[in-house]
N, C-alpha and C. Protein backbone atom coordinates (compact mmCIF):
# COMPACT_ATOMS: atom_id res chain seq x y z
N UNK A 1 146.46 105.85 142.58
CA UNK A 1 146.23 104.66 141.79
C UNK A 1 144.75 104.58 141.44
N UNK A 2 144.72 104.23 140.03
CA UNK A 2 143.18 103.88 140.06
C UNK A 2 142.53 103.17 139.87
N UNK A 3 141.36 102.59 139.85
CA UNK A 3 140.85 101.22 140.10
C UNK A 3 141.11 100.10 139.41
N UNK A 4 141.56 100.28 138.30
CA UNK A 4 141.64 99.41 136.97
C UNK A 4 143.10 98.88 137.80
N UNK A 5 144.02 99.69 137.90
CA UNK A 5 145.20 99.38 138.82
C UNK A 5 144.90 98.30 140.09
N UNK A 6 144.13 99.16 140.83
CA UNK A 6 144.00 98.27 141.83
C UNK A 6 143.31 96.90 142.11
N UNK A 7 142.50 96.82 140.90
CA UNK A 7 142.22 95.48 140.37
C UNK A 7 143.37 94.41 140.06
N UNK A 8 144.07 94.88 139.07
CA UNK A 8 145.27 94.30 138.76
C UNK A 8 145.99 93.53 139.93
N UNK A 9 146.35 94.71 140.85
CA UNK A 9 147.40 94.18 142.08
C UNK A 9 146.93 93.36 142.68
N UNK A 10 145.03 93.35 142.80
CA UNK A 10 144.60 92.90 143.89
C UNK A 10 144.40 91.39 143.07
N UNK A 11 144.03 91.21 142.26
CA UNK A 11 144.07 89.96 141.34
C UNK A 11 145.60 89.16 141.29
N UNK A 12 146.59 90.16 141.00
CA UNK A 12 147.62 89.58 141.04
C UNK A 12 148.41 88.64 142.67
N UNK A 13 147.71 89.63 143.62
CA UNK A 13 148.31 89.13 144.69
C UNK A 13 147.34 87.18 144.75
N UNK A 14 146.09 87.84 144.69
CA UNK A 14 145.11 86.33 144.64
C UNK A 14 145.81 85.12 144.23
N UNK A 15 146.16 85.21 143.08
CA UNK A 15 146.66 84.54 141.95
C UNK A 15 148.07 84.19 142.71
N UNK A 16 148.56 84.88 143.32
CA UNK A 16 150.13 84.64 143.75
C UNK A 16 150.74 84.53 142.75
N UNK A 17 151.10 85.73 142.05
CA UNK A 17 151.83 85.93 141.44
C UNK A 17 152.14 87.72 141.07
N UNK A 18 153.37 87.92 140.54
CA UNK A 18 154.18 88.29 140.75
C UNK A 18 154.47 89.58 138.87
N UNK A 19 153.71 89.97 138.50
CA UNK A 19 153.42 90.33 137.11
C UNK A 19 155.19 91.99 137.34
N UNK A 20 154.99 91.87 135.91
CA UNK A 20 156.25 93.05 135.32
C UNK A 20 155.05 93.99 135.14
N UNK A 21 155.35 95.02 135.36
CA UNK A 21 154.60 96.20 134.36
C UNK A 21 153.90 96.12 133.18
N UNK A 22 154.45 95.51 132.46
CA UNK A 22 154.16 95.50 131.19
C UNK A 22 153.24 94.68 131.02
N UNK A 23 153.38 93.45 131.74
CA UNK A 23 152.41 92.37 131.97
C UNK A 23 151.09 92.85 132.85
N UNK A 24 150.90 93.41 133.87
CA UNK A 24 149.88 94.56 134.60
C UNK A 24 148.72 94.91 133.25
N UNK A 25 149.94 95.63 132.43
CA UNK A 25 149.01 96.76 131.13
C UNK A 25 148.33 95.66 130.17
N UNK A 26 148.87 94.38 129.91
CA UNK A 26 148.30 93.63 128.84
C UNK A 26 147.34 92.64 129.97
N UNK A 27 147.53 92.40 130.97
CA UNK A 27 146.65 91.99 131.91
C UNK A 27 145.14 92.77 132.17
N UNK A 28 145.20 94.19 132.08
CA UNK A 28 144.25 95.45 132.03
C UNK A 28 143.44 95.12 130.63
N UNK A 29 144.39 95.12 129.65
CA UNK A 29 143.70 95.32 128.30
C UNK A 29 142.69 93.53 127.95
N UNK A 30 143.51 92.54 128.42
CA UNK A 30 142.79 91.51 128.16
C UNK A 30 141.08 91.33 129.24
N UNK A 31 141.64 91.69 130.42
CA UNK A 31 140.29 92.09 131.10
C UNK A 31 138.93 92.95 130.38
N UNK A 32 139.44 94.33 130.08
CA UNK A 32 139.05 94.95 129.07
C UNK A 32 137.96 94.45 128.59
N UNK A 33 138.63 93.37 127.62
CA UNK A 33 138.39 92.52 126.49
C UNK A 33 137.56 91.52 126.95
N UNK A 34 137.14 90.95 127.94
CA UNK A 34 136.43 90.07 128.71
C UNK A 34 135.48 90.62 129.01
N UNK A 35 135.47 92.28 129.76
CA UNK A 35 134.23 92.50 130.39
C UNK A 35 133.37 92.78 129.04
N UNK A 36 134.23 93.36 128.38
CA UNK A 36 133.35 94.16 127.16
C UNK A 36 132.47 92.62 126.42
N UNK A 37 132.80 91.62 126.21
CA UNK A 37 132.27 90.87 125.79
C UNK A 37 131.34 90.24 126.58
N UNK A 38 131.57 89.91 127.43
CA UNK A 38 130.35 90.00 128.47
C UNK A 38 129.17 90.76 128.81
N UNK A 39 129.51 92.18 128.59
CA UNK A 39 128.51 93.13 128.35
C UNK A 39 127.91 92.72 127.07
N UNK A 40 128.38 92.65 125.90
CA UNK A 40 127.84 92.24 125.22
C UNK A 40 126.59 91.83 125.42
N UNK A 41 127.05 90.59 125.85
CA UNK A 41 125.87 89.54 126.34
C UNK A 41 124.39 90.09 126.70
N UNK A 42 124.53 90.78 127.23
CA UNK A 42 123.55 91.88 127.79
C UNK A 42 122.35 92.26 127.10
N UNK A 43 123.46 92.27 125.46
CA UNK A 43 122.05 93.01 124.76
C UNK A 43 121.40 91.51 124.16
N UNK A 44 121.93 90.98 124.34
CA UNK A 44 121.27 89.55 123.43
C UNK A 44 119.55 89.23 123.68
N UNK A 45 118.66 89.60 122.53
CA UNK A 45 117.21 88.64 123.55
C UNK A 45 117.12 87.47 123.51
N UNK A 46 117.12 86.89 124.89
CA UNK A 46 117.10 85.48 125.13
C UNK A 46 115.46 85.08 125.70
N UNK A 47 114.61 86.16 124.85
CA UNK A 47 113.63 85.68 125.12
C UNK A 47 112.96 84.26 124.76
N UNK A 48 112.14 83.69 125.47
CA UNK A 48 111.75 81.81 125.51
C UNK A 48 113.21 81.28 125.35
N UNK A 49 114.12 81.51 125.38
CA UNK A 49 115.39 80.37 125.52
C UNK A 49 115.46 79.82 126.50
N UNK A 50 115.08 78.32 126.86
CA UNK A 50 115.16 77.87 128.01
C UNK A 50 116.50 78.32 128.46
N UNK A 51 117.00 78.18 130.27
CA UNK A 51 118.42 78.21 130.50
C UNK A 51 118.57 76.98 130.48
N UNK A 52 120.06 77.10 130.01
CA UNK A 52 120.89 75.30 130.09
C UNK A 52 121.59 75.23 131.42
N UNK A 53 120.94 73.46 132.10
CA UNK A 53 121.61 72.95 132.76
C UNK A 53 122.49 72.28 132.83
N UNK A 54 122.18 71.55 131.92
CA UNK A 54 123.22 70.35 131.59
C UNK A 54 123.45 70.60 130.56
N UNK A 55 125.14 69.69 130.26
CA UNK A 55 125.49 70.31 128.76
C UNK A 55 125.62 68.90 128.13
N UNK A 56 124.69 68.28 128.44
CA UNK A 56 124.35 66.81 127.58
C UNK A 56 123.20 66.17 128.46
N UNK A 57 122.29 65.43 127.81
CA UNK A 57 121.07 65.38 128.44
C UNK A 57 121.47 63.93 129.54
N UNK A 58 121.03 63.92 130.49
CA UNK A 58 121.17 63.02 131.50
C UNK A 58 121.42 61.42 131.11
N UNK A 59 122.51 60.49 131.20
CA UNK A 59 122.28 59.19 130.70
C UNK A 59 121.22 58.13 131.65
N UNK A 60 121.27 58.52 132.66
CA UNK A 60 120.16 58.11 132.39
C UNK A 60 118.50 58.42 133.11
N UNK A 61 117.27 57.61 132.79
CA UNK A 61 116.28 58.45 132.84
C UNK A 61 115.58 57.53 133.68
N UNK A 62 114.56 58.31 134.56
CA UNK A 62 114.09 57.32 135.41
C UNK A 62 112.40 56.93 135.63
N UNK A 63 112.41 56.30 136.30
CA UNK A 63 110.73 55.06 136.09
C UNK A 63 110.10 55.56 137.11
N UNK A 64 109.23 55.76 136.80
CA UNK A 64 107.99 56.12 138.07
C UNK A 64 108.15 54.74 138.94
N UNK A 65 107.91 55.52 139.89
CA UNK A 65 107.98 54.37 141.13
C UNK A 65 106.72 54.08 141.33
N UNK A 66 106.66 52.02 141.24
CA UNK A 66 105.52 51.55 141.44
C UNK A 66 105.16 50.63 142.45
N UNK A 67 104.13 50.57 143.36
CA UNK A 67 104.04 49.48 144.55
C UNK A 67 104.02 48.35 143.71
N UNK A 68 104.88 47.52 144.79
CA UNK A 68 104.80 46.27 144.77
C UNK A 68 104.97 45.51 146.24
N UNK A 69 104.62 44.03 145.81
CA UNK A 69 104.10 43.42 147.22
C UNK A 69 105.68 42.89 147.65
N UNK A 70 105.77 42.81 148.65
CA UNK A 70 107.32 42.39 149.22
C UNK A 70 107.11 40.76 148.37
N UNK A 71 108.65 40.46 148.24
CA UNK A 71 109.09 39.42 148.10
C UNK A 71 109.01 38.29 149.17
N UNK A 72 108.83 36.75 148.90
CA UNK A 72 108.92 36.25 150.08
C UNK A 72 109.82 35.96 150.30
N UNK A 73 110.60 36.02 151.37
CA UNK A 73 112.11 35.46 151.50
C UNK A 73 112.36 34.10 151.02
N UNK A 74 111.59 33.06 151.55
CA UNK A 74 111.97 31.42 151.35
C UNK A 74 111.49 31.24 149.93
N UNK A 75 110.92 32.44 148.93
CA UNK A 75 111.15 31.88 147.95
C UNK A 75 112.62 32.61 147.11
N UNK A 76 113.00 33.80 147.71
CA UNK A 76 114.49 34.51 147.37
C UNK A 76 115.38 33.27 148.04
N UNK A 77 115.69 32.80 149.40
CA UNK A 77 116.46 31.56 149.58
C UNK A 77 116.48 30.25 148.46
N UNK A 78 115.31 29.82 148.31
CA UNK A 78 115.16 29.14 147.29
C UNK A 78 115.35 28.93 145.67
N UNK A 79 115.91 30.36 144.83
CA UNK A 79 116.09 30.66 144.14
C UNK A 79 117.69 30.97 144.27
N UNK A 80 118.12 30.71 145.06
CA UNK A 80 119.71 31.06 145.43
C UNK A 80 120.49 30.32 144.65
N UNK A 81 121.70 30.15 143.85
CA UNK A 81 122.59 29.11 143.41
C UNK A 81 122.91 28.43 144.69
N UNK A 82 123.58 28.55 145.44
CA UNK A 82 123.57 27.63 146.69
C UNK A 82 123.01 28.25 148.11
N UNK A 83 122.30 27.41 148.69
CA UNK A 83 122.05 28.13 150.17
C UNK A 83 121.73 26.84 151.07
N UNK A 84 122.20 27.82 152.61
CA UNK A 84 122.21 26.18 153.57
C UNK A 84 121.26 26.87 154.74
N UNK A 85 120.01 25.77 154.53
CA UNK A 85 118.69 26.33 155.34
C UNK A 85 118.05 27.35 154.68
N UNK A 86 118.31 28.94 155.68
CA UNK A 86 117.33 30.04 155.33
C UNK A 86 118.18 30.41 155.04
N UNK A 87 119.57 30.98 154.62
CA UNK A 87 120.71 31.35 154.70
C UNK A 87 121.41 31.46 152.56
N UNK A 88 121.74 32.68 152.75
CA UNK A 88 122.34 32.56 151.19
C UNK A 88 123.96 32.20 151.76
N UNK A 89 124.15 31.16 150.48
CA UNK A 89 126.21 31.14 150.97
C UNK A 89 126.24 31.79 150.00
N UNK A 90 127.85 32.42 150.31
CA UNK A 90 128.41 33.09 149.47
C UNK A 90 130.32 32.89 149.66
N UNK A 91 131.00 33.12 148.78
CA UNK A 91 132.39 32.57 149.25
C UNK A 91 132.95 33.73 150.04
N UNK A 92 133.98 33.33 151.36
CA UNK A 92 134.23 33.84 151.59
C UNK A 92 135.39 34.99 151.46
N UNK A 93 135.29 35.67 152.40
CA UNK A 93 135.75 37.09 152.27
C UNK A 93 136.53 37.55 153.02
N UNK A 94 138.18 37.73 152.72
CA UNK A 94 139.03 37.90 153.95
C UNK A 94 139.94 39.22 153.49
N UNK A 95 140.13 39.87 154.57
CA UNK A 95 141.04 41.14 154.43
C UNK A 95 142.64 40.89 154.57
N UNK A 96 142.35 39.78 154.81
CA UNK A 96 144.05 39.00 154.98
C UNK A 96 144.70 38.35 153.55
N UNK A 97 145.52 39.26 152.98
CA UNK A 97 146.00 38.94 151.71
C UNK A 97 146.63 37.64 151.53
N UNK A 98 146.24 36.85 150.56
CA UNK A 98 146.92 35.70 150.68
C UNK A 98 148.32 35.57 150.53
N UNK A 99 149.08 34.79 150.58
CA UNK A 99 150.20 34.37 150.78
C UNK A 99 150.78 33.77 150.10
């Protein structure tokens, strides 16, 4: 057997599956047809072509990070829609489906 063969089988077993003969030979020839175009590739000059990472530019873009002075809490409490003392309310929250 020779390698082009033993590619085949060994691909075919991967794949789990189960090819006819005939299917093997057009399996061979479409490979063929893959590497050769790929070689191709080869001769192309891709000189200064950046490589692509992304295949659409990032949505979104980000901000230099800048110091800032902490917040004071009692004025974040104070700015709350409702709060009792130092405390933000918020409604509560139950894992018990209602009824």
């Amino acid at each position: 057997m020779d390698s082009k063969n033993d590619l085949i089988l060994r691909l075919e077993k991967l794949a789990n599956l189960q090819l006819s003969p005939t299917e093997r030979v057009k399996m061979a020839a479409d490979l063929d047809k893959m590497i050769s175009m790929i070689s191709s590739m080869a001769d192309l000059d891709t000189e200064g072509v950046e490589p692509l990472v992304y295949l659409s530019e990032p949505a979104l873009s980000l901000r230099e990070d800048e110091e800032q002075e902490p917040s004071d809490a009692n004025n974040l409490v104070e700015a709350a829609p409702k709060r009792e003392g130092p405390y933000f309310v918020v409604p509560k929250v139950s894992s018990k489906p209602a009824e």
